[in-house]
Protein backbone atom coordinates (compact mmCIF):
# COMPACT_ATOMS: atom_id res chain seq x y z
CA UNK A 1 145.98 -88.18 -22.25
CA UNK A 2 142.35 -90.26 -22.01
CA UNK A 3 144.26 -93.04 -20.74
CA UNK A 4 145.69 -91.25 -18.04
CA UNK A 5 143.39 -89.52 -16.65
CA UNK A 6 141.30 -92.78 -16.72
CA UNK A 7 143.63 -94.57 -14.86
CA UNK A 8 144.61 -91.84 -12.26
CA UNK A 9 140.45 -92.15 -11.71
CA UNK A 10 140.84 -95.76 -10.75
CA UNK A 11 144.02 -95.40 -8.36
CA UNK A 12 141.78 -92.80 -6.54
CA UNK A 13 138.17 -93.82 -6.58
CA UNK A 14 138.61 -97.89 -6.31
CA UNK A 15 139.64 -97.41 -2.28
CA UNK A 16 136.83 -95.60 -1.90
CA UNK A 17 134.51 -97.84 -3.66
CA UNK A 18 135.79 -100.66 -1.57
CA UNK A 19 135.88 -98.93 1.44
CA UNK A 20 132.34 -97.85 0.90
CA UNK A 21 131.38 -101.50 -0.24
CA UNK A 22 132.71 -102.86 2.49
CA UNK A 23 133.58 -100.75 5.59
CA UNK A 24 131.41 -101.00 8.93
CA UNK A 25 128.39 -99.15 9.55
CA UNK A 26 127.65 -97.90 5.97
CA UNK A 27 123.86 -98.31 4.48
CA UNK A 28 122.67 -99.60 1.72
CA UNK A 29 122.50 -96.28 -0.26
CA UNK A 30 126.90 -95.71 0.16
CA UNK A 31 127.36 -99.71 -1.02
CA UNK A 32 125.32 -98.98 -3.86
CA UNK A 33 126.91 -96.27 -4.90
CA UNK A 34 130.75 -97.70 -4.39
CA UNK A 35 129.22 -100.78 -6.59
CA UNK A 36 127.65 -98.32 -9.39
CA UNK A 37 131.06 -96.25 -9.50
CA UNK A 38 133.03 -99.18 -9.92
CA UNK A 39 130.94 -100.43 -12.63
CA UNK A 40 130.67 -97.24 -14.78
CA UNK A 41 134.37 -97.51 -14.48
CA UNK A 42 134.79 -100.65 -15.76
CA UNK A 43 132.52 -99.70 -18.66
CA UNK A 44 134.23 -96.60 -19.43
CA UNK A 45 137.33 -98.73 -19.64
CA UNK A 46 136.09 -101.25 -22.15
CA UNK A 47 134.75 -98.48 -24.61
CA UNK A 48 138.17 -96.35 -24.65
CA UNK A 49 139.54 -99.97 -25.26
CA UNK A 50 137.47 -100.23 -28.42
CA UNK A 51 137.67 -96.95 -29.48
CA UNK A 52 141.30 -97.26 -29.18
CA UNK A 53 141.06 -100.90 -31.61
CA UNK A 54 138.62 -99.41 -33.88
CA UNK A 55 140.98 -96.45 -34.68
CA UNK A 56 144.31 -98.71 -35.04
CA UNK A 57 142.72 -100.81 -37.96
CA UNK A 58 141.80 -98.27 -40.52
CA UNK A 59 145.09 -96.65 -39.84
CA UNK A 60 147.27 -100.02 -40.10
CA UNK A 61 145.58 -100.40 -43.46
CA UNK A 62 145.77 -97.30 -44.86
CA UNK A 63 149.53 -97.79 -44.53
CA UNK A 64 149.70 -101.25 -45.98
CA UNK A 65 148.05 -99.92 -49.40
CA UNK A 66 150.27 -100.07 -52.14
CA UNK A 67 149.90 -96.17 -53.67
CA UNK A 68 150.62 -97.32 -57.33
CA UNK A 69 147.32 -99.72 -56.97
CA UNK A 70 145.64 -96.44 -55.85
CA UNK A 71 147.09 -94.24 -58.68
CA UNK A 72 145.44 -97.19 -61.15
CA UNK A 73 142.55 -97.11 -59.55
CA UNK A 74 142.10 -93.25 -59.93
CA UNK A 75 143.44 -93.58 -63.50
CA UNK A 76 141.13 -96.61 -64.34
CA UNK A 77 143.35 -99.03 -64.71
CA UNK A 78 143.52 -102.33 -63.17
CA UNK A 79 144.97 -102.83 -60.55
CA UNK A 80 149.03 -103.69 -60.81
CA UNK A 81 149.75 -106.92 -58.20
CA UNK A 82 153.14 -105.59 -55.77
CA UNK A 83 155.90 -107.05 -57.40
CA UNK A 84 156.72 -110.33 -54.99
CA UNK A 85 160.05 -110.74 -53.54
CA UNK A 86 162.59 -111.92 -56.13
CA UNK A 87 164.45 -115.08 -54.82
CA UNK A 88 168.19 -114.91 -55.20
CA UNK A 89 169.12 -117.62 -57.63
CA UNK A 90 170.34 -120.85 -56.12
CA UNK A 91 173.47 -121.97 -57.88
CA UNK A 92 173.65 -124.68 -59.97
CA UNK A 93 175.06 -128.30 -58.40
CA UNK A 94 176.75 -130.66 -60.33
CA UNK A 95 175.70 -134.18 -59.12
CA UNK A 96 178.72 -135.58 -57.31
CA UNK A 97 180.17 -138.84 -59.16
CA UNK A 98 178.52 -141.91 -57.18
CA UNK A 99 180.80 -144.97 -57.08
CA UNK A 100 179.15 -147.92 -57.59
CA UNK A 101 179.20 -151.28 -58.94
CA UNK A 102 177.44 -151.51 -62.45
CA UNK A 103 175.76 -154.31 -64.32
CA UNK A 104 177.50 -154.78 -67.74
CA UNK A 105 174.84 -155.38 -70.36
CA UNK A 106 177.57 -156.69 -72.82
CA UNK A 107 181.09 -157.20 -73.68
CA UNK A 108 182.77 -156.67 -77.10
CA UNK A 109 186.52 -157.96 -77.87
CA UNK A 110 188.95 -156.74 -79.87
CA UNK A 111 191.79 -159.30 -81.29
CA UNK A 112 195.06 -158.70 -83.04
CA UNK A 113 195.57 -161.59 -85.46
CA UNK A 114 194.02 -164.50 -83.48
CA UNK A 115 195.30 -162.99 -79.88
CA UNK A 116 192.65 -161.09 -77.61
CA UNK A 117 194.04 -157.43 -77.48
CA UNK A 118 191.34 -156.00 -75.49
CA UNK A 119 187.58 -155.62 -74.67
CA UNK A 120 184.93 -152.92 -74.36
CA UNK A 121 182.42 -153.22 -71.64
CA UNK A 122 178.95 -151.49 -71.49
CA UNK A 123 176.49 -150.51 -68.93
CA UNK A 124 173.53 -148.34 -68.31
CA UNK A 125 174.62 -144.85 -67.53
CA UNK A 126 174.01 -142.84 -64.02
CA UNK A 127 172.59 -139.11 -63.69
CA UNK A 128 175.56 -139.30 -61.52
CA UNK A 129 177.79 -141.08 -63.69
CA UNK A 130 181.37 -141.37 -62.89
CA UNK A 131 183.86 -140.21 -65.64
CA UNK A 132 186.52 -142.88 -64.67
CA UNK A 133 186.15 -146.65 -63.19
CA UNK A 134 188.33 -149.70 -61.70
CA UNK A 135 188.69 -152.56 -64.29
CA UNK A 136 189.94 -155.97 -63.64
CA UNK A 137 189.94 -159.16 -66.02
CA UNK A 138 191.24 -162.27 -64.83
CA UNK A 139 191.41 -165.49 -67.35
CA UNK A 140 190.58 -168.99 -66.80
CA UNK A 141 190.92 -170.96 -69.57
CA UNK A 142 187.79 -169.80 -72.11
CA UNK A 143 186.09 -167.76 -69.13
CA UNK A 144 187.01 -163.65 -68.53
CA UNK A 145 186.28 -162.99 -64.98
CA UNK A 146 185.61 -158.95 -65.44
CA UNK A 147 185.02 -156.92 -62.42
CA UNK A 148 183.98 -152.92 -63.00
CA UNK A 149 183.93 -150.27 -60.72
CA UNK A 150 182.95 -146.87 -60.91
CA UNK A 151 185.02 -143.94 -59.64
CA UNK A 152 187.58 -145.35 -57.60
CA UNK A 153 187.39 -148.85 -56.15
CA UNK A 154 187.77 -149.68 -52.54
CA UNK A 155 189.15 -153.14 -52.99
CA UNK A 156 191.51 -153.31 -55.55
CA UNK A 157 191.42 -156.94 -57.81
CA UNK A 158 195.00 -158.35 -58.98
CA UNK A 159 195.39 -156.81 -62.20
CA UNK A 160 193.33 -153.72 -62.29
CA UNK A 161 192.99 -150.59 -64.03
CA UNK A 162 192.18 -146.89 -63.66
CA UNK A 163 190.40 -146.36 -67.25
CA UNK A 164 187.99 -143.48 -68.46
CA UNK A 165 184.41 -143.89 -69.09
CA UNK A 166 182.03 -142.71 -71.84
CA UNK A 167 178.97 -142.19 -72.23
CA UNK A 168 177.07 -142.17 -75.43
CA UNK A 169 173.13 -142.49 -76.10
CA UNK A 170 172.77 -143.36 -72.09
CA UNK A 171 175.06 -146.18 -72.05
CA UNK A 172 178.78 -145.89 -70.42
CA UNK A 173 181.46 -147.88 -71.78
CA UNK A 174 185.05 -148.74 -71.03
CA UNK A 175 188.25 -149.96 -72.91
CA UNK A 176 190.53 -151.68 -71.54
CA UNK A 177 193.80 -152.74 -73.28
CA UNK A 178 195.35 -156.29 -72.36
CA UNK A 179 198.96 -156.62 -71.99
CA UNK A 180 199.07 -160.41 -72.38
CA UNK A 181 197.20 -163.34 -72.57
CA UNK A 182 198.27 -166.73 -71.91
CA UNK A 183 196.09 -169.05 -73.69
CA UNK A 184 194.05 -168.20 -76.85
CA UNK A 185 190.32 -169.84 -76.69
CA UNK A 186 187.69 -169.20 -79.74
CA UNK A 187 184.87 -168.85 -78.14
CA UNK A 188 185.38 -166.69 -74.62
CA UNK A 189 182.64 -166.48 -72.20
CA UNK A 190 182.67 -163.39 -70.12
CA UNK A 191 181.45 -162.94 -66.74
CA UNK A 192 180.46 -160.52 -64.17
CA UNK A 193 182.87 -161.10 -61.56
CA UNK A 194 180.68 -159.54 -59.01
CA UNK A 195 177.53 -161.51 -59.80
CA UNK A 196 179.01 -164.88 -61.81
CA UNK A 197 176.30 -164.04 -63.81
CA UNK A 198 177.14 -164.15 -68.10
CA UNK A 199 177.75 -161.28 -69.84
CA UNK A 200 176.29 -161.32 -73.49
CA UNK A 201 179.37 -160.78 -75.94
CA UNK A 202 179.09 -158.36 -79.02
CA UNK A 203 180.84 -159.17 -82.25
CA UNK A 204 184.64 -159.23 -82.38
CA UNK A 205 186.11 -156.61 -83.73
CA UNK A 206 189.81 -156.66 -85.07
């Protein structure tokens, strides 16, 4: 209702201020009055303003108070903190299986009689280790070219195979069983056929 009433006061009394401040013939005594009315206007203004501020605060935190804090307080207890905003669960992710190439570590082969049956390759596991990779050996005379691939390769070599992987003590392994073998060496030398670097061999096993 204050607010009204002051602002019904300004749409009637600032023309006449101005017109007194400024119209044509008036004396000093009428322009100092227009000039002394507008100003206690503009004071009156700014007090209601913070009078107006002044009340809002108090009230704003009254109504932020948590009344079990208050009900401690009364009870002398300390004070018990507004239980925060519980956060829904996020669910769990799996890591997704990410193909790549590994770096065998070592080789072990496997004979039947004095023919190569098959060989075992190992490699440092992933956090996102694949459970299945791309195998390929190809023979030339003593060397085993051997070419892994987690998951499922892009580029498939002549001779490969879809094999599962395990992993054991954080190292991931393969079998891989070979159908034939045309020559029978000693003393194989196995090779990364990615890198052409040598592949350290573990002991045979029959």
């Amino acid at each position: 209702m204050f607010a009204f009433l002051l602002g019904l006061t300004w749409l009637v009394l600032t023309p006449i201020c101005v017109w007194l401040l400024f119209g044509r013939g008036h004396k000093g005594m009428l322009r100092v009055t227009g000039a002394l009315t507008l100003a206690a206007l503009q004071a009156v203004t700014m007090i209601a303003g913070f009078t107006q501020e002044s009340a809002r605060i108090p009230a704003r935190t009254i109504a932020e108070r948590d009344p079990r804090a208050d009900a401690d307080h009364a009870a002398g207890l300390p004070a018990t903190p507004a239980p925060a905003a519980t956060a829904a669960p996020s669910p769990r992710s799996t890591p997704a299986c990410d193909p790549r190439i590994p770096n065998p570590e070592a080789v072990r082969l496997s004979f039947q009689g004095r023919a190569l049956h098959g060989l075992t390759v190992y490699w440092p596991a992933s956090p996102a280790q694949c459970d299945t990779a791309t195998v390929a050996v190809q023979q030339a005379g003593r060397r085993l070219r051997i070419f892994v691939q987690e998951g499922v390769a892009a580029r498939q070599h002549e001779g490969a195979h879809h094999v599962p992987v395990r992993v054991e003590r954080g190292m991931a392994s393969l079998t891989l069983r070979l159908s034939a073998v045309t020559r029978h060496h000693r003393r194989y030398v196995a090779i990364n056929g990615h890198t052409g670097d040598r592949i350290p061999l573990r002991s045979r096993v029959s």
